[in-house]
PDB file of N, CA and C in Angstrom:
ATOM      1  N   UNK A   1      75.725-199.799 108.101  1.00  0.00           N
ATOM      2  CA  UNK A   1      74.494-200.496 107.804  1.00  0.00           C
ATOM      3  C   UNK A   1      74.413-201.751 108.661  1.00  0.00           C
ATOM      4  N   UNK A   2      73.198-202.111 109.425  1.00  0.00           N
ATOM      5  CA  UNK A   2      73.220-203.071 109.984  1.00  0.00           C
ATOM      6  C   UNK A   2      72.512-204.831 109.008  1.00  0.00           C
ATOM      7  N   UNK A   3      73.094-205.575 109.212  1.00  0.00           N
ATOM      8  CA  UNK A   3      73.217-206.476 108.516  1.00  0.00           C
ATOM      9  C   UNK A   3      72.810-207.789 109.735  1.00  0.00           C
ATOM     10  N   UNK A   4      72.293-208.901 109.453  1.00  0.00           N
ATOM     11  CA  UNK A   4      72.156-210.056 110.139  1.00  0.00           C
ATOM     12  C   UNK A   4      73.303-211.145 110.323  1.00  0.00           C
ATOM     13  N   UNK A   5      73.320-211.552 111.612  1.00  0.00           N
ATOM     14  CA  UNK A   5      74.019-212.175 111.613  1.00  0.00           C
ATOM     15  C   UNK A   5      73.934-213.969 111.480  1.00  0.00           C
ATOM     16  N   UNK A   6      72.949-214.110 111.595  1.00  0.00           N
ATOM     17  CA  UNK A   6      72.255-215.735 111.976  1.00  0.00           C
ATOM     18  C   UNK A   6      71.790-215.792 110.309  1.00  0.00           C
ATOM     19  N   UNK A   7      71.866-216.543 109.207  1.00  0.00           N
ATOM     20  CA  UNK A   7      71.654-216.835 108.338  1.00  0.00           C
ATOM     21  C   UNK A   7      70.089-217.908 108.485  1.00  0.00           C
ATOM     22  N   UNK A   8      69.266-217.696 107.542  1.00  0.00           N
ATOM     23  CA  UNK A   8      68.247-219.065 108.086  1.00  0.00           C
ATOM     24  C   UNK A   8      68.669-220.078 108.105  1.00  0.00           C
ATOM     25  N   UNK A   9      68.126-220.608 109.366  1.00  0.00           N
ATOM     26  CA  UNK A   9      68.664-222.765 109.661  1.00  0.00           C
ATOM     27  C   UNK A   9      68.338-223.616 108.251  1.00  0.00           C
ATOM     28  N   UNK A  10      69.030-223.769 108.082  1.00  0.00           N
ATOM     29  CA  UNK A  10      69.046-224.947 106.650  1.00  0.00           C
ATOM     30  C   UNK A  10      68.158-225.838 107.155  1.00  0.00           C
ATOM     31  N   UNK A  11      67.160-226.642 105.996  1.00  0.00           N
ATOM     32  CA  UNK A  11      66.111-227.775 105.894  1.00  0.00           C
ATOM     33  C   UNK A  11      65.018-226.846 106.696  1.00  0.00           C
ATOM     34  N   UNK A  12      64.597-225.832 107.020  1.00  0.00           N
ATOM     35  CA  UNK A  12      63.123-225.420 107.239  1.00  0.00           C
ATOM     36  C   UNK A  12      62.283-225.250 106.065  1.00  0.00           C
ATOM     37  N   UNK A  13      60.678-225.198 106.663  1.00  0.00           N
ATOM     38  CA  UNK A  13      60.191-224.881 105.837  1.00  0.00           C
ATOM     39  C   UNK A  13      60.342-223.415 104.978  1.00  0.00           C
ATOM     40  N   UNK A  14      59.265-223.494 103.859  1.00  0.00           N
ATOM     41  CA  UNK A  14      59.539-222.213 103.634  1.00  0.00           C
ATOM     42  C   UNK A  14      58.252-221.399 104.209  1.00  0.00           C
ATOM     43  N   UNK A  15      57.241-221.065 105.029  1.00  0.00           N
ATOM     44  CA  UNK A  15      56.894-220.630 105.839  1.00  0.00           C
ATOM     45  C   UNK A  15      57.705-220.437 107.252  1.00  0.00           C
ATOM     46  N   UNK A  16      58.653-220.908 107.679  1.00  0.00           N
ATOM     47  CA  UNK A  16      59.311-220.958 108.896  1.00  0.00           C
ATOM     48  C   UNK A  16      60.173-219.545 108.287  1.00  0.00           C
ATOM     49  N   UNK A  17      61.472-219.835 107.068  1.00  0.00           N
ATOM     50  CA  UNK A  17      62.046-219.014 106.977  1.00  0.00           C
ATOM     51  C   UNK A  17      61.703-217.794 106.248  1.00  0.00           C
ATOM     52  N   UNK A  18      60.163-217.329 105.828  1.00  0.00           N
ATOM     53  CA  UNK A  18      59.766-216.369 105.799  1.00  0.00           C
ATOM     54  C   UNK A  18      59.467-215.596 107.129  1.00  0.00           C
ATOM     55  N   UNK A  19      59.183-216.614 108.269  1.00  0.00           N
ATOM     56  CA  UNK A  19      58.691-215.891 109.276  1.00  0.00           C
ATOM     57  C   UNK A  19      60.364-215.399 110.070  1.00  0.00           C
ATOM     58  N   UNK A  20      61.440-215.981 109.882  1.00  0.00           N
ATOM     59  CA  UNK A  20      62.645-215.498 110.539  1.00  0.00           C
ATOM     60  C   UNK A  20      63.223-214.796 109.832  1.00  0.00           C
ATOM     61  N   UNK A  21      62.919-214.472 108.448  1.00  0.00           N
ATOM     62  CA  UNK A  21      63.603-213.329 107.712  1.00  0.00           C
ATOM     63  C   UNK A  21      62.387-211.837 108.106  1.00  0.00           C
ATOM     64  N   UNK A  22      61.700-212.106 107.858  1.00  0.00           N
ATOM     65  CA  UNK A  22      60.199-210.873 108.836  1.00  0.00           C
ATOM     66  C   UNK A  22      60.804-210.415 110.382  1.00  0.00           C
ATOM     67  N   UNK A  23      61.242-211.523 111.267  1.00  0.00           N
ATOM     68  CA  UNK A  23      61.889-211.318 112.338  1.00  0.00           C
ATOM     69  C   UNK A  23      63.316-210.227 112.131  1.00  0.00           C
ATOM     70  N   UNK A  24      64.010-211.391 111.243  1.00  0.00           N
ATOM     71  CA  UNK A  24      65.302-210.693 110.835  1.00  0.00           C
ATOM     72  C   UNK A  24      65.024-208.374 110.515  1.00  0.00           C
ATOM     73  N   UNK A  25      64.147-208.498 109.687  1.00  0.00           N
ATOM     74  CA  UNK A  25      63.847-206.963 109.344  1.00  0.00           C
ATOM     75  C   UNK A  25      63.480-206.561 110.521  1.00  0.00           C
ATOM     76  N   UNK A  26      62.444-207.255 110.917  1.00  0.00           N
ATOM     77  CA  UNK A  26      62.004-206.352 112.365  1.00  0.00           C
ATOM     78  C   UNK A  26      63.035-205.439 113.237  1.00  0.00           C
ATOM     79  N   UNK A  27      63.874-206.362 113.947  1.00  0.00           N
ATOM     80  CA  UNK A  27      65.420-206.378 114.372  1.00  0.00           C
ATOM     81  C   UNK A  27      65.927-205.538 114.031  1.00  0.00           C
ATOM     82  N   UNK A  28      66.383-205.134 112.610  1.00  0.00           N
ATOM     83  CA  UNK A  28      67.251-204.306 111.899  1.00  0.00           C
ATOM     84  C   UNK A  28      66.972-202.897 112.100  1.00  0.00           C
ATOM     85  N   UNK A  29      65.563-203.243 111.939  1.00  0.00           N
ATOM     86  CA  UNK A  29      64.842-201.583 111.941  1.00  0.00           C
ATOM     87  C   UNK A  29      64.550-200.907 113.675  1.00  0.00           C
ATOM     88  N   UNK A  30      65.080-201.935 114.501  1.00  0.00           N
ATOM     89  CA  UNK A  30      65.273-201.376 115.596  1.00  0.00           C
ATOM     90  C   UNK A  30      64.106-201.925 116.612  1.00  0.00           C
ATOM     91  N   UNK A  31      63.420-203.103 115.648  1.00  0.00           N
ATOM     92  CA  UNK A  31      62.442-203.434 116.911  1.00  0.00           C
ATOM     93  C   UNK A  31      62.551-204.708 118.187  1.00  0.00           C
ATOM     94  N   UNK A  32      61.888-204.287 118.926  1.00  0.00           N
ATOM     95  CA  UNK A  32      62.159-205.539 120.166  1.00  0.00           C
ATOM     96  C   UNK A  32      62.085-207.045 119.857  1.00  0.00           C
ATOM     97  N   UNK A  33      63.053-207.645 120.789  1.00  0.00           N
ATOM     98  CA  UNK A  33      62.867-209.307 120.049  1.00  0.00           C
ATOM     99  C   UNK A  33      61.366-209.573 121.075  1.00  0.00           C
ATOM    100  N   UNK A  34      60.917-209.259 122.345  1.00  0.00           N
ATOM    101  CA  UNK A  34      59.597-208.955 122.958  1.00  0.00           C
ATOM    102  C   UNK A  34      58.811-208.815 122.254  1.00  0.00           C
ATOM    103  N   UNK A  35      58.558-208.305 120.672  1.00  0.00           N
ATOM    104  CA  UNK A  35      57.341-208.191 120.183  1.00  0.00           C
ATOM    105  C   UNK A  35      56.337-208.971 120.147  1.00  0.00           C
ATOM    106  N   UNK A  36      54.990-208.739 119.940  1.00  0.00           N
ATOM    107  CA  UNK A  36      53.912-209.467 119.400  1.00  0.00           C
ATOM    108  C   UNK A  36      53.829-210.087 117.570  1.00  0.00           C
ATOM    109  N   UNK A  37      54.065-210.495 117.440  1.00  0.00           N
ATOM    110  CA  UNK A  37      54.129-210.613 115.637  1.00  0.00           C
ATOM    111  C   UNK A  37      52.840-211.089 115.160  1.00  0.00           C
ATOM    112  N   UNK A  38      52.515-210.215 113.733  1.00  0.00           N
ATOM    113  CA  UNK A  38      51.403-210.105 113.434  1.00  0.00           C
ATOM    114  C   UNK A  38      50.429-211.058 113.088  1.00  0.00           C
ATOM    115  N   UNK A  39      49.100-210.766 113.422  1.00  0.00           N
ATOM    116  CA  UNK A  39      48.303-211.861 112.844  1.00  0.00           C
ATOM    117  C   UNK A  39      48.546-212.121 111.488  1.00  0.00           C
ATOM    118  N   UNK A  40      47.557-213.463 111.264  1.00  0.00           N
ATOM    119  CA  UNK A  40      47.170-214.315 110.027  1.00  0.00           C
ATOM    120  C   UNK A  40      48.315-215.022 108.939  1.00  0.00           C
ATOM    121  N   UNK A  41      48.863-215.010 110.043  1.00  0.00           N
ATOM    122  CA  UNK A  41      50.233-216.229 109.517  1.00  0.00           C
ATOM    123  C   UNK A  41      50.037-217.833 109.912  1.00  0.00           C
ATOM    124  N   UNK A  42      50.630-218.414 109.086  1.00  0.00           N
ATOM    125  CA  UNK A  42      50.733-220.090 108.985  1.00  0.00           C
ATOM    126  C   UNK A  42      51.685-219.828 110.142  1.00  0.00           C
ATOM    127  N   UNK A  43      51.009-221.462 111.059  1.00  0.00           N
ATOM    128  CA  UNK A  43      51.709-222.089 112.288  1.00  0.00           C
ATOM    129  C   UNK A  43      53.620-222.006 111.958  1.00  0.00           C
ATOM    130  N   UNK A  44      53.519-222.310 111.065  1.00  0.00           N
ATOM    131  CA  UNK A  44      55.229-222.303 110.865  1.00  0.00           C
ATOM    132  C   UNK A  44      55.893-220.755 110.675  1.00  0.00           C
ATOM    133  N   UNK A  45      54.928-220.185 109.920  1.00  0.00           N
ATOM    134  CA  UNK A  45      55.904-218.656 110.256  1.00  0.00           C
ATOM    135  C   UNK A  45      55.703-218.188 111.541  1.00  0.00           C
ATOM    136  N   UNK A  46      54.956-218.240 112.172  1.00  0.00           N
ATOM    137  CA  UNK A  46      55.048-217.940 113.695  1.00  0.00           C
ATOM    138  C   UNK A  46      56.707-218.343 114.474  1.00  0.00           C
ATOM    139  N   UNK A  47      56.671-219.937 114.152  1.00  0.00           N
ATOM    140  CA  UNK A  47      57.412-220.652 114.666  1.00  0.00           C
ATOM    141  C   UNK A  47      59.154-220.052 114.119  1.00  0.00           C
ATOM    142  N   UNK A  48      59.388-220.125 112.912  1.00  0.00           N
ATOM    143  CA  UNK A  48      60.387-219.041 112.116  1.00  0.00           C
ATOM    144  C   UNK A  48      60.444-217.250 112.739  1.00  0.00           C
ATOM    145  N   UNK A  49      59.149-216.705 113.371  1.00  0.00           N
ATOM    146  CA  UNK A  49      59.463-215.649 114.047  1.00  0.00           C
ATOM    147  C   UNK A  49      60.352-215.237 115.540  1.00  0.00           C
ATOM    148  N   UNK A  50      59.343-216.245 116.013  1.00  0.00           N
ATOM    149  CA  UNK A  50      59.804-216.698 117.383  1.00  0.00           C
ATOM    150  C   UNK A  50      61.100-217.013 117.498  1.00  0.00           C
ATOM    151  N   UNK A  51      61.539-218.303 116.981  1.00  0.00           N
ATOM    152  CA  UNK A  51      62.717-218.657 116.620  1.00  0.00           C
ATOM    153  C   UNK A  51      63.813-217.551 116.877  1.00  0.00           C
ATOM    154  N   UNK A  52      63.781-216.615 115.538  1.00  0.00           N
ATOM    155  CA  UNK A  52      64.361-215.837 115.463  1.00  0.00           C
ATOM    156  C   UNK A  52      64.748-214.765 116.117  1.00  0.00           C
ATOM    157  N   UNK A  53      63.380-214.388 117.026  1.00  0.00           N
ATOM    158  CA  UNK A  53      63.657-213.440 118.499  1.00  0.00           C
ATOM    159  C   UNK A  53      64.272-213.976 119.421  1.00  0.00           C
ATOM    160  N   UNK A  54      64.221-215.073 119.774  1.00  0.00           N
ATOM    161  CA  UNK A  54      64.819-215.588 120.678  1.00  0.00           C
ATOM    162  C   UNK A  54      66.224-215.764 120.594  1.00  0.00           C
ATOM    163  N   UNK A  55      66.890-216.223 119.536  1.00  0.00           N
ATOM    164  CA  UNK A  55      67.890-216.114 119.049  1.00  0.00           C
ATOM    165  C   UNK A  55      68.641-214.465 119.474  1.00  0.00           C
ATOM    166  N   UNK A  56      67.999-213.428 119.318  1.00  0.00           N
ATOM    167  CA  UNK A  56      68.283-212.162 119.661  1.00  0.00           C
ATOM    168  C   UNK A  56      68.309-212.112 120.720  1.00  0.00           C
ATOM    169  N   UNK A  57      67.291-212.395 121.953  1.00  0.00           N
ATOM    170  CA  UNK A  57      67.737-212.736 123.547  1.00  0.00           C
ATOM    171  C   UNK A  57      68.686-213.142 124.099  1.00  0.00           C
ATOM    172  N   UNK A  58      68.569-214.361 123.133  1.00  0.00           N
ATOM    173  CA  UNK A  58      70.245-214.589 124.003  1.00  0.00           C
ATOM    174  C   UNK A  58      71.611-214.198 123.473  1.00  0.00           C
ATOM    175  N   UNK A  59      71.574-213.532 122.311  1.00  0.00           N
ATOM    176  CA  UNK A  59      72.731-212.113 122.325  1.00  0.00           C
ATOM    177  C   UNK A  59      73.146-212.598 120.781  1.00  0.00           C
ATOM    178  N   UNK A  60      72.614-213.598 120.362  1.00  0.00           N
ATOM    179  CA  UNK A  60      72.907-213.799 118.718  1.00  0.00           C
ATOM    180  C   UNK A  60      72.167-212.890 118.307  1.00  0.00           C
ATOM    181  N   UNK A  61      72.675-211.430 117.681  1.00  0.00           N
ATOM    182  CA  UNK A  61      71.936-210.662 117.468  1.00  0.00           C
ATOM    183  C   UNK A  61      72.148-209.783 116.091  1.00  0.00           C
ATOM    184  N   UNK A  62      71.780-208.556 115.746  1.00  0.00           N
ATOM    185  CA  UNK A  62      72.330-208.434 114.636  1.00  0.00           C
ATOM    186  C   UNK A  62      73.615-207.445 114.893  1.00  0.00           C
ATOM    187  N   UNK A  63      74.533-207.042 113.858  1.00  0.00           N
ATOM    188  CA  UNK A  63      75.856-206.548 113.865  1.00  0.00           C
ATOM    189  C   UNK A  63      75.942-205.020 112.856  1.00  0.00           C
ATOM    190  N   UNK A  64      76.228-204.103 113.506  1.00  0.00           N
ATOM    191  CA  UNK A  64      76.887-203.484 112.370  1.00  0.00           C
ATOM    192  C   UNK A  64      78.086-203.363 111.974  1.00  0.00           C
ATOM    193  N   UNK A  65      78.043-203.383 110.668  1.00  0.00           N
ATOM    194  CA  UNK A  65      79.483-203.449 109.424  1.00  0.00           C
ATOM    195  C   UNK A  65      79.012-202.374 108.047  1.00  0.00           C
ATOM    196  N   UNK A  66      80.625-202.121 108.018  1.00  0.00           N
ATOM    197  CA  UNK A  66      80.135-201.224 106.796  1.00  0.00           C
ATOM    198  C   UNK A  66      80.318-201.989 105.102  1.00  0.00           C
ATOM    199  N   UNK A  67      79.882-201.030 104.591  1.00  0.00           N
ATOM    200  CA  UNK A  67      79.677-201.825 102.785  1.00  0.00           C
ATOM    201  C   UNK A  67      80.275-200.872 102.360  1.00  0.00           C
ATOM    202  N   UNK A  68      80.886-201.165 101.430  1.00  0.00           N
ATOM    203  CA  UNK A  68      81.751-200.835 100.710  1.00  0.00           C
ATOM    204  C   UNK A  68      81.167-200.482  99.217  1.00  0.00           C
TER     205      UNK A  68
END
């Protein structure tokens, strides 16, 4: 099972870390950190998306491990 590795940055908003946990799934399920992310989101979940792809660019990315 693939699992995340980057936990959300402590002291964001909570629009930011809705938009990097949305990122986070994206990821998991196999999608590009390149994406477009969807309309009609608050300036800060954008910013929490982005964030979070980028983070995947430069190789902080997600991991698989198994569960037990």
């Amino acid at each position: 099972m693939k699992t995340p590795t980057l936990p959300v940055p402590f002291e964001c908003s909570e629009g930011f870390s809705m938009g990097w946990s949305f990122a986070d799934d994206w990821l998991l399920q196999g999608g590009s950190p390149d994406a477009e992310s969807p309309d009609g989101q608050q300036e800060d979940w954008y910013s929490g998306f982005f964030a979070r792809c980028n983070e995947a660019k430069l190789g902080k990315d997600i991991q698989t491990v198994e569960l037990a």
